[in-house]
C-alpha atoms as a PDB file:
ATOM      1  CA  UNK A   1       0.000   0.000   0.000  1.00  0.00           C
ATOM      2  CA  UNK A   2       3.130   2.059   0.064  1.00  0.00           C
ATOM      3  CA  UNK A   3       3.705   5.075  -2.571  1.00  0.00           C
ATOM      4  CA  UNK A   4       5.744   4.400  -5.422  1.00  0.00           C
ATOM      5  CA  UNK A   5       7.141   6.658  -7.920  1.00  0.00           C
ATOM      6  CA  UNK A   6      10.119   8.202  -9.618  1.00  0.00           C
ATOM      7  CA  UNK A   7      13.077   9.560  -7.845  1.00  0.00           C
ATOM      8  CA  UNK A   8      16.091   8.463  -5.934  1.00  0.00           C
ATOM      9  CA  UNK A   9      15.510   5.340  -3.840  1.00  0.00           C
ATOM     10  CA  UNK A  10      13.617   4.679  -1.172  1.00  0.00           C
ATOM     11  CA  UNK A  11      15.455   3.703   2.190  1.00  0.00           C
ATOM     12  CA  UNK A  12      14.216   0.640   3.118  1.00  0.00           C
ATOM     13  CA  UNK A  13      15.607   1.263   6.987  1.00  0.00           C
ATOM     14  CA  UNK A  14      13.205   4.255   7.166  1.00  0.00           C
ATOM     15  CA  UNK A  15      10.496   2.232   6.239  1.00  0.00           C
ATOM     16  CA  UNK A  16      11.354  -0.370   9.309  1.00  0.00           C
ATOM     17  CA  UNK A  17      11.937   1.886  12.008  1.00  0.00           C
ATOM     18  CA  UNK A  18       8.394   3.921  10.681  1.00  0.00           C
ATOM     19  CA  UNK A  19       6.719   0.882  10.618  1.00  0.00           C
ATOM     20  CA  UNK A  20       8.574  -0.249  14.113  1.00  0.00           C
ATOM     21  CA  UNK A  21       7.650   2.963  15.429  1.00  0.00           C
ATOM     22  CA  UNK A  22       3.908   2.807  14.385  1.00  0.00           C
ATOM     23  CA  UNK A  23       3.720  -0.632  16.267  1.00  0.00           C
ATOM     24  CA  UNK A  24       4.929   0.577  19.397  1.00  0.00           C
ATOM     25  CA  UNK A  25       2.865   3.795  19.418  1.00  0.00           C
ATOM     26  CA  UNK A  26      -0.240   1.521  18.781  1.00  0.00           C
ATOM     27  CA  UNK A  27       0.324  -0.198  21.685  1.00  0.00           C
ATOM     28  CA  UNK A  28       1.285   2.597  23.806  1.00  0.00           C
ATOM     29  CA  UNK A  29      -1.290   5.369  23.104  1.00  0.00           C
ATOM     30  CA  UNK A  30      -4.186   3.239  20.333  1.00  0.00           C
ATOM     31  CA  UNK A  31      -5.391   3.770  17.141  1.00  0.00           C
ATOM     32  CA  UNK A  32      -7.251   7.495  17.876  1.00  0.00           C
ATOM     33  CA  UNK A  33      -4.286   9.026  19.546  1.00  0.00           C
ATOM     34  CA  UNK A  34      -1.524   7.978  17.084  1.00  0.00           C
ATOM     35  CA  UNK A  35      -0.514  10.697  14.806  1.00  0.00           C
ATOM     36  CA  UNK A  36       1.959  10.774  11.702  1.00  0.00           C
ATOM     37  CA  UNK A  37       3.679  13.496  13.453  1.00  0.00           C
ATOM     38  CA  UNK A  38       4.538  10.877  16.966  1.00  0.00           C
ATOM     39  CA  UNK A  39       5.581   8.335  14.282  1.00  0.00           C
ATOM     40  CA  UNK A  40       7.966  10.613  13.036  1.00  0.00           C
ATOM     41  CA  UNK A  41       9.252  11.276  16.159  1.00  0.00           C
ATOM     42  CA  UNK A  42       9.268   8.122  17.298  1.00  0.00           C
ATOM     43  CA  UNK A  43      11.586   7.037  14.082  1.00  0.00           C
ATOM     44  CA  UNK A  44      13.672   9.482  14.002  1.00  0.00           C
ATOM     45  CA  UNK A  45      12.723  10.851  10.221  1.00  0.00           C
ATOM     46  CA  UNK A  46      10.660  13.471   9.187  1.00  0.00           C
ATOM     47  CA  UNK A  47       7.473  13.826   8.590  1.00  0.00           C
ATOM     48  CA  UNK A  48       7.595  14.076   4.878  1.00  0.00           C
ATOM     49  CA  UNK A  49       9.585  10.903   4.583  1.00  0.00           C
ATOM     50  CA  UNK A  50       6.308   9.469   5.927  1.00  0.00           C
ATOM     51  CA  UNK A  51       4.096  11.154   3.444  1.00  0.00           C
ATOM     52  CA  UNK A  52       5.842  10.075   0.579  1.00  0.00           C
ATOM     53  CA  UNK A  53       5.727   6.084   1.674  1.00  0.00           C
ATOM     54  CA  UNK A  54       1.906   6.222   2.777  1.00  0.00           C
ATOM     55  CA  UNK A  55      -1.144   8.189   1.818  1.00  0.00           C
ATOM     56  CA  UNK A  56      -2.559   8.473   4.962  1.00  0.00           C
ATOM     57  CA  UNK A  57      -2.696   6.948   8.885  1.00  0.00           C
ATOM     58  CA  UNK A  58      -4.543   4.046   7.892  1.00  0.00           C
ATOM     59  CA  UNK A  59      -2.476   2.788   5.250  1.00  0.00           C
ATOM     60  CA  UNK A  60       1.353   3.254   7.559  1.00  0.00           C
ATOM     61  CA  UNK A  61      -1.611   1.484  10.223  1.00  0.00           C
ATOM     62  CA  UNK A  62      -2.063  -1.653   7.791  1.00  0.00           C
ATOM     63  CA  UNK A  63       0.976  -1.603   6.750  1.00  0.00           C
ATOM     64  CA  UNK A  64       2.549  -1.873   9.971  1.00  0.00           C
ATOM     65  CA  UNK A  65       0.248  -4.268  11.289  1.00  0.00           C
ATOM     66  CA  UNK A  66      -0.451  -6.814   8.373  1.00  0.00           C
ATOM     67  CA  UNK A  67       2.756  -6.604   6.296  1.00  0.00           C
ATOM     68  CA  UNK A  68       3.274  -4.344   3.619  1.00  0.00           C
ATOM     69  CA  UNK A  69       3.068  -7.636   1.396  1.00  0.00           C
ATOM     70  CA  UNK A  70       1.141 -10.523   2.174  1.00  0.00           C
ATOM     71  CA  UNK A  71       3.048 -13.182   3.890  1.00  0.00           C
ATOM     72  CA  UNK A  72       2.222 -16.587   2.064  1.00  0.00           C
ATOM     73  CA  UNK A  73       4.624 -18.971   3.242  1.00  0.00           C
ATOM     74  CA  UNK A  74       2.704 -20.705   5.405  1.00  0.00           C
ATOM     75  CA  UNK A  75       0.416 -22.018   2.908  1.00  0.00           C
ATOM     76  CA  UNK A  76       3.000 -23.189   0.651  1.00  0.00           C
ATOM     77  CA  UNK A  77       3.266 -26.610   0.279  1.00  0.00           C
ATOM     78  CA  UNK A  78       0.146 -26.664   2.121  1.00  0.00           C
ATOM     79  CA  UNK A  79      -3.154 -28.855   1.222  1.00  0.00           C
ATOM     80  CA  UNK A  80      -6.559 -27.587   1.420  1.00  0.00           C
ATOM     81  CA  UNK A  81      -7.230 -28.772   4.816  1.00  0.00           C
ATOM     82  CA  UNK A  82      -3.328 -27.161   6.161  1.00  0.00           C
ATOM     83  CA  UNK A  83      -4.552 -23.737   3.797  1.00  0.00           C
ATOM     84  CA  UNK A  84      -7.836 -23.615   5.762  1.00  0.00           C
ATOM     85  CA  UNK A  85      -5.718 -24.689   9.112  1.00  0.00           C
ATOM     86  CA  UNK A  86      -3.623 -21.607   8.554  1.00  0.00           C
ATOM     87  CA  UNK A  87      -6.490 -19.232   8.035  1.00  0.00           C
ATOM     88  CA  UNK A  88      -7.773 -20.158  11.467  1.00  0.00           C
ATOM     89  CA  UNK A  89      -4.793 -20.437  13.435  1.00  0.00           C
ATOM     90  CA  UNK A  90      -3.031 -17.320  11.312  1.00  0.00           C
ATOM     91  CA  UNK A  91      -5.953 -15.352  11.652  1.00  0.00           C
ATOM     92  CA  UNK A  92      -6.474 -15.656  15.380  1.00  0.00           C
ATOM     93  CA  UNK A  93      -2.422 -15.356  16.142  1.00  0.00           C
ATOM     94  CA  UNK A  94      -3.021 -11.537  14.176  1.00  0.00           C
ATOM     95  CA  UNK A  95      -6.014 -10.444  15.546  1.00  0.00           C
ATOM     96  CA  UNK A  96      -4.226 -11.520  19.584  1.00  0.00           C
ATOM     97  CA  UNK A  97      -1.433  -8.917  18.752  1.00  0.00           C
ATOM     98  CA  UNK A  98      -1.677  -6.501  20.952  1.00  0.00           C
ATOM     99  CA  UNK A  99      -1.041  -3.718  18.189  1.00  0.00           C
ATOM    100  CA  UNK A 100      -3.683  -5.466  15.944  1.00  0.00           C
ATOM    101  CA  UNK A 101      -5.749  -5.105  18.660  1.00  0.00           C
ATOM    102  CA  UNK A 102      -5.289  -1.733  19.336  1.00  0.00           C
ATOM    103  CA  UNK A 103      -5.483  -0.813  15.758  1.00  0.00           C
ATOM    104  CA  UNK A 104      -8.792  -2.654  14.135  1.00  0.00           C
ATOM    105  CA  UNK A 105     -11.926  -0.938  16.124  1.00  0.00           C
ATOM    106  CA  UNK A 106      -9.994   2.849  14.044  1.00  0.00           C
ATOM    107  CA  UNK A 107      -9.397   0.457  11.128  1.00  0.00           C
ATOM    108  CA  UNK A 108     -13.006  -0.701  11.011  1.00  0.00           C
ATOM    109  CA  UNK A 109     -14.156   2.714  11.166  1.00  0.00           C
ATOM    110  CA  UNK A 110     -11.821   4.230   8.198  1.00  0.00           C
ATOM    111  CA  UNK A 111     -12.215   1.075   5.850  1.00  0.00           C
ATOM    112  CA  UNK A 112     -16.349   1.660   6.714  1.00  0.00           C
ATOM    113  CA  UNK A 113     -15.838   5.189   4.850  1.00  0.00           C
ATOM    114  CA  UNK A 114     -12.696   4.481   2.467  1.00  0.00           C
ATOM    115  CA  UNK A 115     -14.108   2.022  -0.143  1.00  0.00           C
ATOM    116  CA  UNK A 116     -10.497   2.750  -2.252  1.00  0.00           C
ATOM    117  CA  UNK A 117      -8.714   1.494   0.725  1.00  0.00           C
ATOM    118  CA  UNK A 118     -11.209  -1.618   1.667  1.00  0.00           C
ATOM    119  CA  UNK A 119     -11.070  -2.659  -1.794  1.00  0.00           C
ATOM    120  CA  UNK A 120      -7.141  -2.588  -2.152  1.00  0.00           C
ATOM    121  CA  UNK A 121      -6.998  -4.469   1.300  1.00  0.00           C
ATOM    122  CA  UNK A 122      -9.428  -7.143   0.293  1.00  0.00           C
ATOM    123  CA  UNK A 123      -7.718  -7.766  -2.735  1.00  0.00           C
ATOM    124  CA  UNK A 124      -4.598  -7.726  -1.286  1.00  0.00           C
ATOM    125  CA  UNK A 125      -5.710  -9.864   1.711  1.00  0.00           C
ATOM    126  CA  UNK A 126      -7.819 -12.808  -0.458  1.00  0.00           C
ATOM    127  CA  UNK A 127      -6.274 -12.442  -4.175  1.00  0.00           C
ATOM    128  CA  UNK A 128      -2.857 -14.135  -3.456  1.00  0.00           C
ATOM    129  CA  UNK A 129      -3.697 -16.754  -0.788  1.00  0.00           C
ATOM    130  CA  UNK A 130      -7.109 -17.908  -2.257  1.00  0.00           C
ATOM    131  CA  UNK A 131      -5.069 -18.656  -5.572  1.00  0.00           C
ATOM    132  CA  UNK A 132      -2.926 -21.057  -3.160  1.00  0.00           C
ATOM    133  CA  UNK A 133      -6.060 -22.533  -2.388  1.00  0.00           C
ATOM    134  CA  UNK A 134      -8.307 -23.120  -5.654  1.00  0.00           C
ATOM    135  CA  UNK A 135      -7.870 -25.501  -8.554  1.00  0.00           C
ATOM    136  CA  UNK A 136      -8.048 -24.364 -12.210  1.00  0.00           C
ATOM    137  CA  UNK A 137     -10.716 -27.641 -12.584  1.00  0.00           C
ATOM    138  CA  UNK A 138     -12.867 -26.695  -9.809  1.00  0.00           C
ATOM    139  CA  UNK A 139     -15.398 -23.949 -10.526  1.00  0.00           C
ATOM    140  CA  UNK A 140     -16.129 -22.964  -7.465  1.00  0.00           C
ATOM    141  CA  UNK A 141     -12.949 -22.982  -5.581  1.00  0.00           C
ATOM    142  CA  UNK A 142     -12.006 -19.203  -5.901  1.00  0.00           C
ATOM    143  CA  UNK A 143     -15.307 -18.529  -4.254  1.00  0.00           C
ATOM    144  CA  UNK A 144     -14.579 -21.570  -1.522  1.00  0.00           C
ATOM    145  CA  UNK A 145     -11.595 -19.974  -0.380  1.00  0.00           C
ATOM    146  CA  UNK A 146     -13.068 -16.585  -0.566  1.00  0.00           C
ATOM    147  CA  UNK A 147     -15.901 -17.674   1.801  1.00  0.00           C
ATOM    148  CA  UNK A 148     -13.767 -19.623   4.078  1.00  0.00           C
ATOM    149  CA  UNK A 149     -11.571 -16.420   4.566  1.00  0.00           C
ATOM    150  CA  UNK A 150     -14.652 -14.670   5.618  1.00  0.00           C
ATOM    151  CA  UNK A 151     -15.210 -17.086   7.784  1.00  0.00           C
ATOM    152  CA  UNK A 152     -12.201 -18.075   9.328  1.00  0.00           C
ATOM    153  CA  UNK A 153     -10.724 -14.483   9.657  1.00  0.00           C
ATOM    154  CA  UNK A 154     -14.187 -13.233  10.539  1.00  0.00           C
ATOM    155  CA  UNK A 155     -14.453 -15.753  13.565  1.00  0.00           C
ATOM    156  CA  UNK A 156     -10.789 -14.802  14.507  1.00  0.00           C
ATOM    157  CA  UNK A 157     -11.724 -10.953  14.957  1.00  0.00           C
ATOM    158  CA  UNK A 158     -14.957 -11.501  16.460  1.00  0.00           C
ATOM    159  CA  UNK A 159     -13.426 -13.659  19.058  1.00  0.00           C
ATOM    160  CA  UNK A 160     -10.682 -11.236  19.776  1.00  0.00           C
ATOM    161  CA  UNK A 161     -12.808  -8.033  20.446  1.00  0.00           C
ATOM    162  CA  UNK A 162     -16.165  -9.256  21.259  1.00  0.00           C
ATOM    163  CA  UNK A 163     -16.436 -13.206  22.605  1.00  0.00           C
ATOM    164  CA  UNK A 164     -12.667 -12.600  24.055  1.00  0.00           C
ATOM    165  CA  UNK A 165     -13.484 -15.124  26.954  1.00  0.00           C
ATOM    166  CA  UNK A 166     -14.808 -17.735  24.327  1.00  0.00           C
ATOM    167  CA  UNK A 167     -11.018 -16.794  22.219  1.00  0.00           C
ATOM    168  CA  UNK A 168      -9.395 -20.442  23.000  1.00  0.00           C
ATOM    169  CA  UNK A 169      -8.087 -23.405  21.583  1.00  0.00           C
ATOM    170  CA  UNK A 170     -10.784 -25.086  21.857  1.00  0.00           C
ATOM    171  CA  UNK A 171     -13.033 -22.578  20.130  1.00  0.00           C
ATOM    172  CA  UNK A 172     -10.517 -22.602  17.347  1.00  0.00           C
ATOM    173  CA  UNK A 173     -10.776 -26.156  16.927  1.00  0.00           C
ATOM    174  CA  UNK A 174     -14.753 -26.245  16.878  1.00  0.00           C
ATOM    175  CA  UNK A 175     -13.973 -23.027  13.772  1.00  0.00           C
ATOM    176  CA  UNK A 176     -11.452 -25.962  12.404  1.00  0.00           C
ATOM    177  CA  UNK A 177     -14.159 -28.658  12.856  1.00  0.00           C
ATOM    178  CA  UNK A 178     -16.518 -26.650  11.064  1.00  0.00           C
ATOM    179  CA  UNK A 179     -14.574 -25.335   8.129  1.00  0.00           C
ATOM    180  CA  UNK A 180     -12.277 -28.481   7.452  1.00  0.00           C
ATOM    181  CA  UNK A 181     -15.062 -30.635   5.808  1.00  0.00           C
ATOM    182  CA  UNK A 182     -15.168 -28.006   2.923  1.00  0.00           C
ATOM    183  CA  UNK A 183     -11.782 -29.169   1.976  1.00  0.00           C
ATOM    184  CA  UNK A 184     -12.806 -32.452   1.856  1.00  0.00           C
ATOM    185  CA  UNK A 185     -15.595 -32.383  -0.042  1.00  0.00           C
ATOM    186  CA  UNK A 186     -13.316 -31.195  -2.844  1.00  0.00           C
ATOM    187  CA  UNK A 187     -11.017 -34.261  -2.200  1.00  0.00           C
ATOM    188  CA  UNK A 188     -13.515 -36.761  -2.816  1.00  0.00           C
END
């Protein structure tokens, strides 16, 4: 979600210790009381460094938080029951982070009004890992894995902001329970 465009390089430490800083600062003061101007400070460059990597707080936010590309290698290799295992598991391990957690009730609120920016994270989020998932053959495998990372990412936020006392392994595994026999239908 980061800027591009012509010019001299881009430092790729400044974009660490931003997105370092933004992490911290999440933690410390949330989501409503972070500003572009403390993550600045926090880092050690200027502000304008900042504005020419991200649009706007919610991008650095995401950024910082999910990865400024998605990270795919745990479904590598994977099968469809070890792809939907990782949605679960991956899914709740984000959404315990104690920045995540601090960041998603703003990030729900600015993705409500910024269909540009809930549109590139969707994409972003279910493009590259539902094509680990889906078979050329199957017709409706894109749609599959697109429903079962509703699902499984959806159950992983709910249970860390509103069921928190139901957010345990043994919840997950009932999720798992549920989910798994979609991947085995497709087996058969």
């Amino acid at each position: 979600m980061t800027n591009t465009g012509s010019g001299r390089p881009r430092d790729p430490h400044i974009d660490a210790e931003v997105l370092t800083a933004a992490r911290e600062l999440l933690v410390e003061v949330g989501y409503d009381q972070l500003s572009m101007r403390s993550i600045a400070a926090r880092a050690g460059v200027s502000r304008s460094a900042i504005d020419r990597r991200w649009d706007s707080k919610a991008q650095l936010v995401l950024d910082a938080v999910l990865g400024v590309t998605p990270d795919l290698t745990p479904f590598e290799g994977a099968d469809r029951e070890g792809w939907i295992r990782w949605v679960v598991t991956g899914s709740s391990e984000l959404f315990r982070r104690p920045e995540v957690r601090e960041a998603v009730p703003g990030l729900l609120s600015t993705l409500r009004d910024q269909e540009d920016l809930r549109n590139t994270l969707w994409r972003g989020f279910s493009g590259p890992s539902s094509a680990l998932y889906t078979d050329p053959t199957g017709p409706d495998d894109l749609m599959d894995a697109r429903a079962l990372l509703v699902l499984g990412a959806g159950a992983a936020l709910f249970l860390s902001l509103i069921a928190v006392e139901e957010d345990t392994p043994e919840m997950r595994e009932k999720v798992l329970e549920i989910l798994l026999p979609v991947a085995r239908r497709r087996q058969a």
